[in-house]
Protein backbone atom coordinates (compact mmCIF):
# COMPACT_ATOMS: atom_id res chain seq x y z
CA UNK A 1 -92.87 223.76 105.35
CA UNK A 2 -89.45 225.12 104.28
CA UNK A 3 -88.44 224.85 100.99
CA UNK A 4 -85.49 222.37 101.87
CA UNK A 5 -88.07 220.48 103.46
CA UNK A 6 -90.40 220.03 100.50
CA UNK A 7 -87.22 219.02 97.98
CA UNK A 8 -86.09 216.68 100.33
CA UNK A 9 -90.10 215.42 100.41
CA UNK A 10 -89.74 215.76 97.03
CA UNK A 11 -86.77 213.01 96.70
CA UNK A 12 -88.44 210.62 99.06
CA UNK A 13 -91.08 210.19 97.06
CA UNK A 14 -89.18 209.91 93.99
CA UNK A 15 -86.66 207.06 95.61
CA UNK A 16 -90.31 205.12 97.22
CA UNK A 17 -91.44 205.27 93.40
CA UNK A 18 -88.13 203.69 92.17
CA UNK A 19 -88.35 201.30 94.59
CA UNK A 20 -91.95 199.97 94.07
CA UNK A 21 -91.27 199.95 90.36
CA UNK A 22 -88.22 197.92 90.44
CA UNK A 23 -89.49 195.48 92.94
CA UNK A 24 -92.73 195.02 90.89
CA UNK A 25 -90.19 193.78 88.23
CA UNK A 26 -88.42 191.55 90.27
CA UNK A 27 -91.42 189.71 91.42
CA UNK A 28 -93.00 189.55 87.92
CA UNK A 29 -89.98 188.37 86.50
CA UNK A 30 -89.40 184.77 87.16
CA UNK A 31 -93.03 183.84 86.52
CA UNK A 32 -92.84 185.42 82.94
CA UNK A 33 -89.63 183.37 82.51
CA UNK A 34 -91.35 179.93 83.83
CA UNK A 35 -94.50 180.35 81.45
CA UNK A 36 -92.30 180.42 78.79
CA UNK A 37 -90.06 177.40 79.79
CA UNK A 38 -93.66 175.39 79.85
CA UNK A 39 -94.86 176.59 76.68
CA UNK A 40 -91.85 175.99 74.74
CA UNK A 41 -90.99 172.67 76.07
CA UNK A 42 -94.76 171.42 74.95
CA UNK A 43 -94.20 173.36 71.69
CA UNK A 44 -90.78 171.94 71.02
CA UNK A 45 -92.20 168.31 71.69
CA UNK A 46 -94.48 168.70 68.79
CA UNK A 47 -92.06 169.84 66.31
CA UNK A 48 -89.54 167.71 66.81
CA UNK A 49 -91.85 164.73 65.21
CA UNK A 50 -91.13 166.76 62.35
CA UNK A 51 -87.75 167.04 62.22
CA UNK A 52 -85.95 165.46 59.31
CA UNK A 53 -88.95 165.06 57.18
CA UNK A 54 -89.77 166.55 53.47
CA UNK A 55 -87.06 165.86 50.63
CA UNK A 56 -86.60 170.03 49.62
CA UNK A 57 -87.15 173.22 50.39
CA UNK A 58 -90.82 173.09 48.99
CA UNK A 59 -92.01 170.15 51.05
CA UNK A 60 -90.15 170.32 54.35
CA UNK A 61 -92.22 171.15 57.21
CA UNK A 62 -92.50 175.05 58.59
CA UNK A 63 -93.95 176.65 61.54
CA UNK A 64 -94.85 179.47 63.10
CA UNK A 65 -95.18 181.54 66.82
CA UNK A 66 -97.80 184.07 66.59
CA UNK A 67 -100.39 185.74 69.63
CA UNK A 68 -103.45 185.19 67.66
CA UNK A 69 -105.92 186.05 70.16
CA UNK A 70 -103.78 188.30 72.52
CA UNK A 71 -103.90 186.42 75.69
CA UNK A 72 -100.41 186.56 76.26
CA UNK A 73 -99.61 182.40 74.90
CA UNK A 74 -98.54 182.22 71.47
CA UNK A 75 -100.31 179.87 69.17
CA UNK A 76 -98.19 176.94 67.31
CA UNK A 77 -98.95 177.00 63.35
CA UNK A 78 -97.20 174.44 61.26
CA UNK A 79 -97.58 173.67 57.56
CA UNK A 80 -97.46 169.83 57.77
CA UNK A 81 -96.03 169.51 53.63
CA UNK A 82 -94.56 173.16 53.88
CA UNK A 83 -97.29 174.35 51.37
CA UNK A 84 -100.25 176.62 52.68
CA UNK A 85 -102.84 174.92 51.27
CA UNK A 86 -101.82 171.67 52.81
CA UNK A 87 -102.65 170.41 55.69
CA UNK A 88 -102.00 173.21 58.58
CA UNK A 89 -102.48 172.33 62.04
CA UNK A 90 -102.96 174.48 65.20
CA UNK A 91 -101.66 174.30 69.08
CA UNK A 92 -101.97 176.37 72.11
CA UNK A 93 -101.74 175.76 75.65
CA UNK A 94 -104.04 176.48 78.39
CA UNK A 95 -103.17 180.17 80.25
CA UNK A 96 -103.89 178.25 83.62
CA UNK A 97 -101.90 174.92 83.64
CA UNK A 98 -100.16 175.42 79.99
CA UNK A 99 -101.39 172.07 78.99
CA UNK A 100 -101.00 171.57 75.05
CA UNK A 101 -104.07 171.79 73.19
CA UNK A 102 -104.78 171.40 69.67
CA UNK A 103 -107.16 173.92 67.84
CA UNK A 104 -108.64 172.71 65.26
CA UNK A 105 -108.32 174.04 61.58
CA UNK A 106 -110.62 175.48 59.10
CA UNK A 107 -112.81 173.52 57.61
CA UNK A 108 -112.78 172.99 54.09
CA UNK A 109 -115.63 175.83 53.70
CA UNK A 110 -112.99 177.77 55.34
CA UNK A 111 -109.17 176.91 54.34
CA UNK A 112 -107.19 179.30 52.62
CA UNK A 113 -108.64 179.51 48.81
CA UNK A 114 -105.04 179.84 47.38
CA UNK A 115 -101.67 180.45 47.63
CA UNK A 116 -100.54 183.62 49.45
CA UNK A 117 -98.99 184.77 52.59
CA UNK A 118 -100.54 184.99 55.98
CA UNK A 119 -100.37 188.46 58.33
CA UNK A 120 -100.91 189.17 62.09
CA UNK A 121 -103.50 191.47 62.77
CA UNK A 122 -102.87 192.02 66.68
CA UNK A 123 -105.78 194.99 66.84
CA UNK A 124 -108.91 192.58 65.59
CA UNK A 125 -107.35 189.49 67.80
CA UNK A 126 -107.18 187.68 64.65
CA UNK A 127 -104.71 187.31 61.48
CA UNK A 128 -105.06 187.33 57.91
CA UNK A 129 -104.68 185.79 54.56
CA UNK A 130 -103.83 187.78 51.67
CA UNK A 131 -103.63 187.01 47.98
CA UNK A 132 -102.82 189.89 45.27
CA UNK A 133 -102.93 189.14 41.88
CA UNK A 134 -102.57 187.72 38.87
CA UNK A 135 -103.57 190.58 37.30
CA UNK A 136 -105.73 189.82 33.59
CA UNK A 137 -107.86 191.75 30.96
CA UNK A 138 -111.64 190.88 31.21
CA UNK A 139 -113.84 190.58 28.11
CA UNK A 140 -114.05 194.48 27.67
CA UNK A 141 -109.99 194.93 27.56
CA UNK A 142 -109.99 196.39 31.15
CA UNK A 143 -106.87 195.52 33.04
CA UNK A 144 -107.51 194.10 36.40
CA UNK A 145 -106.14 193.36 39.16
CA UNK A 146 -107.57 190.98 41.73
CA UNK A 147 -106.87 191.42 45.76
CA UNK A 148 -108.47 188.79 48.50
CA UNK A 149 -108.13 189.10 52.11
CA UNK A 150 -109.54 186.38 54.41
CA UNK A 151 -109.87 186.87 58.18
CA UNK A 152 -109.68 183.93 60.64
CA UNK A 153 -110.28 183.93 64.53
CA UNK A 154 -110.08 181.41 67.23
CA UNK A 155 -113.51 180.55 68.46
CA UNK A 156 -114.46 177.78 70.19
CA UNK A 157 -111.01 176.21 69.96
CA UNK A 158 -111.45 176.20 66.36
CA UNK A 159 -109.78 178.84 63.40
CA UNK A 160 -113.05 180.22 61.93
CA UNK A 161 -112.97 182.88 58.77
CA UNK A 162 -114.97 185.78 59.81
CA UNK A 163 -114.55 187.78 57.00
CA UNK A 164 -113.51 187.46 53.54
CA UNK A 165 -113.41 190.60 51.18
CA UNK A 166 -111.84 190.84 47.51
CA UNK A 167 -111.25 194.18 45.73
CA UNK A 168 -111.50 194.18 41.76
CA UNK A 169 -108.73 197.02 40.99
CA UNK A 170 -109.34 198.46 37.32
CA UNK A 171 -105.84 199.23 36.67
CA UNK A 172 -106.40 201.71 33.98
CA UNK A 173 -109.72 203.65 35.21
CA UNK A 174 -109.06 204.50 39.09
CA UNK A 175 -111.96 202.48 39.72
CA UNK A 176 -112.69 199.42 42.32
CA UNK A 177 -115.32 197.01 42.70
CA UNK A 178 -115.51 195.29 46.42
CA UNK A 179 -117.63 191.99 47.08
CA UNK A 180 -117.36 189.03 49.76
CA UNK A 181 -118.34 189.11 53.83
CA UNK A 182 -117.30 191.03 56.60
CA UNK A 183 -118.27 189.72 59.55
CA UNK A 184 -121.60 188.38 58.48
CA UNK A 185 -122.56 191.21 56.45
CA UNK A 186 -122.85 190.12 52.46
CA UNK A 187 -122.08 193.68 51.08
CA UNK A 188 -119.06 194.74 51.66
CA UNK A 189 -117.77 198.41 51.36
CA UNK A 190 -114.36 199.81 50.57
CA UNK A 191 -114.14 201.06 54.32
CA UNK A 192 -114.39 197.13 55.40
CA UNK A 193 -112.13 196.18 52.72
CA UNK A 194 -109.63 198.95 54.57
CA UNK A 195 -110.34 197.99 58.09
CA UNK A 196 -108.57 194.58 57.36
CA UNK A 197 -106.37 196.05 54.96
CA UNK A 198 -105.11 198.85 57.53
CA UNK A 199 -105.41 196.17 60.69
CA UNK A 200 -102.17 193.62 59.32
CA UNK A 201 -99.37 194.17 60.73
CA UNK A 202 -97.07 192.34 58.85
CA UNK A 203 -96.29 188.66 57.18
CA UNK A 204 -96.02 185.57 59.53
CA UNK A 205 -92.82 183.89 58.46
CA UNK A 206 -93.15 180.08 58.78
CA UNK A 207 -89.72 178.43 59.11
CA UNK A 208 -88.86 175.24 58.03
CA UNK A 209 -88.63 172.68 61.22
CA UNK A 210 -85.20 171.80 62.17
CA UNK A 211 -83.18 171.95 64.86
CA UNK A 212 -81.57 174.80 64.63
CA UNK A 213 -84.72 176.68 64.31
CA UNK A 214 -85.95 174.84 67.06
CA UNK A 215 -84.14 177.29 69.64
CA UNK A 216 -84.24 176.87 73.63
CA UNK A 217 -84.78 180.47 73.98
CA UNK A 218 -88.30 181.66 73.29
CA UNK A 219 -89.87 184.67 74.10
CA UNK A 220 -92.73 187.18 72.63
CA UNK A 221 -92.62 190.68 72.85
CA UNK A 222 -95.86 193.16 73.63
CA UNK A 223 -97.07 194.11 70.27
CA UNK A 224 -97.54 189.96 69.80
CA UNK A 225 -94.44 189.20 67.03
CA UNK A 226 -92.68 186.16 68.21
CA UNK A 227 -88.83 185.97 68.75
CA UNK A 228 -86.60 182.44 68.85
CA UNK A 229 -82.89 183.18 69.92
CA UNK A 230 -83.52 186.87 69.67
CA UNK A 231 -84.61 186.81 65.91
CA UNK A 232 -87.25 188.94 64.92
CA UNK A 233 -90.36 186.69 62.75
């Protein structure tokens, strides 16, 4: 084969490549689109009950869109009184027909232990609850500071904590003390504590439910962070 020969070879192959790429996308397209249509118009059902409701800033209801488990459908999370350790309730919808279903929450052995802020953590299929601080002086003047992370999955259509680790920080000694669970196991070691440490990948923002938050254009991009109207969460 001449050398023109194998260039022009060469380019075929290149433009067949394009082409299968590009048609891929097309096809793939529109049913990416029409999942999201379904999901959102079950999601946006639910919130707008709660439209309107709470008298501030402090007790107005707030939600969330975040891939907890990764299968491509963003879960629903919505602080019913707009505090964290009220009443939070749970939806997804089915990957087959997108039917709305409602997970149920921790239980009360479970719940979030305290205020804090909340965290995906797309590489354990799971998210997190953090709480650091406030820091005090023990009985032997050592300055402390306290740090709590509590893991929760989705199993069995239920948010289950699988893990639950605190780190006593000596502030003044370069010293740390680690107790809790990690997933099952009763001692755990500063290399669980950094596993979930190291595995968020940043805060959940809950927004308050109105309806300009409540945006017709949802979508969720591949590392799991939820977008309305092309704002980042």
């Amino acid at each position: 084969m001449s050398v023109q020969k194998e260039v022009d070879s060469m380019k075929r192959m290149k433009c067949m490549i394009v082409f299968l790429l590009v048609a891929g996308l097309a096809v793939s397209a529109p049913k990416s689109n029409a999942m999201s249509k379904k999901v959102k118009k079950q999601y946006t059902k639910v919130l707008q009950k709660y439209v309107g409701k709470g008298n501030d800033e402090y007790s107005i209801p707030k939600f969330a869109l975040v891939d907890i488990d990764r299968n491509g459908i963003p879960e629903l999370m919505i602080q019913k009184d707009g505090q964290i350790t009220g009443e939070m309730l749970y939806y997804t919808c089915k990957k087959s027909n997108k039917k709305l279903v409602k997970i149920k929450g921790p239980s009360s052995k479970d719940n979030y232990p305290c205020f804090g802020g909340l965290s995906r953590m797309p590489s354990r299929k799971s998210y997190a609850f953090y709480r650091g601080g406030p820091g005090y002086t023990d009985d032997n003047g050592n300055n402390i500071m306290p740090h709590l992370y509590a893991e929760y999955k989705i199993k069995k259509n239920r948010i289950v904590c699988v893990s639950l680790v605190n780190k006593k920080e000596y502030m003044d000694k370069n010293k740390a003390e680690y107790s809790g669970t990690y997933l099952g196991k009763k001692k755990v070691t500063k290399a669980d504590y950094n596993r979930i440490e190291k595995a968020c990948r940043g805060e959940i923002k809950l927004k308050n439910i109105t309806n300009k938050n409540i945006c017709p254009l949802y979508t969720s991009d591949a590392a799991g962070r939820s977008t309305l109207c092309s704002s980042r969460w």
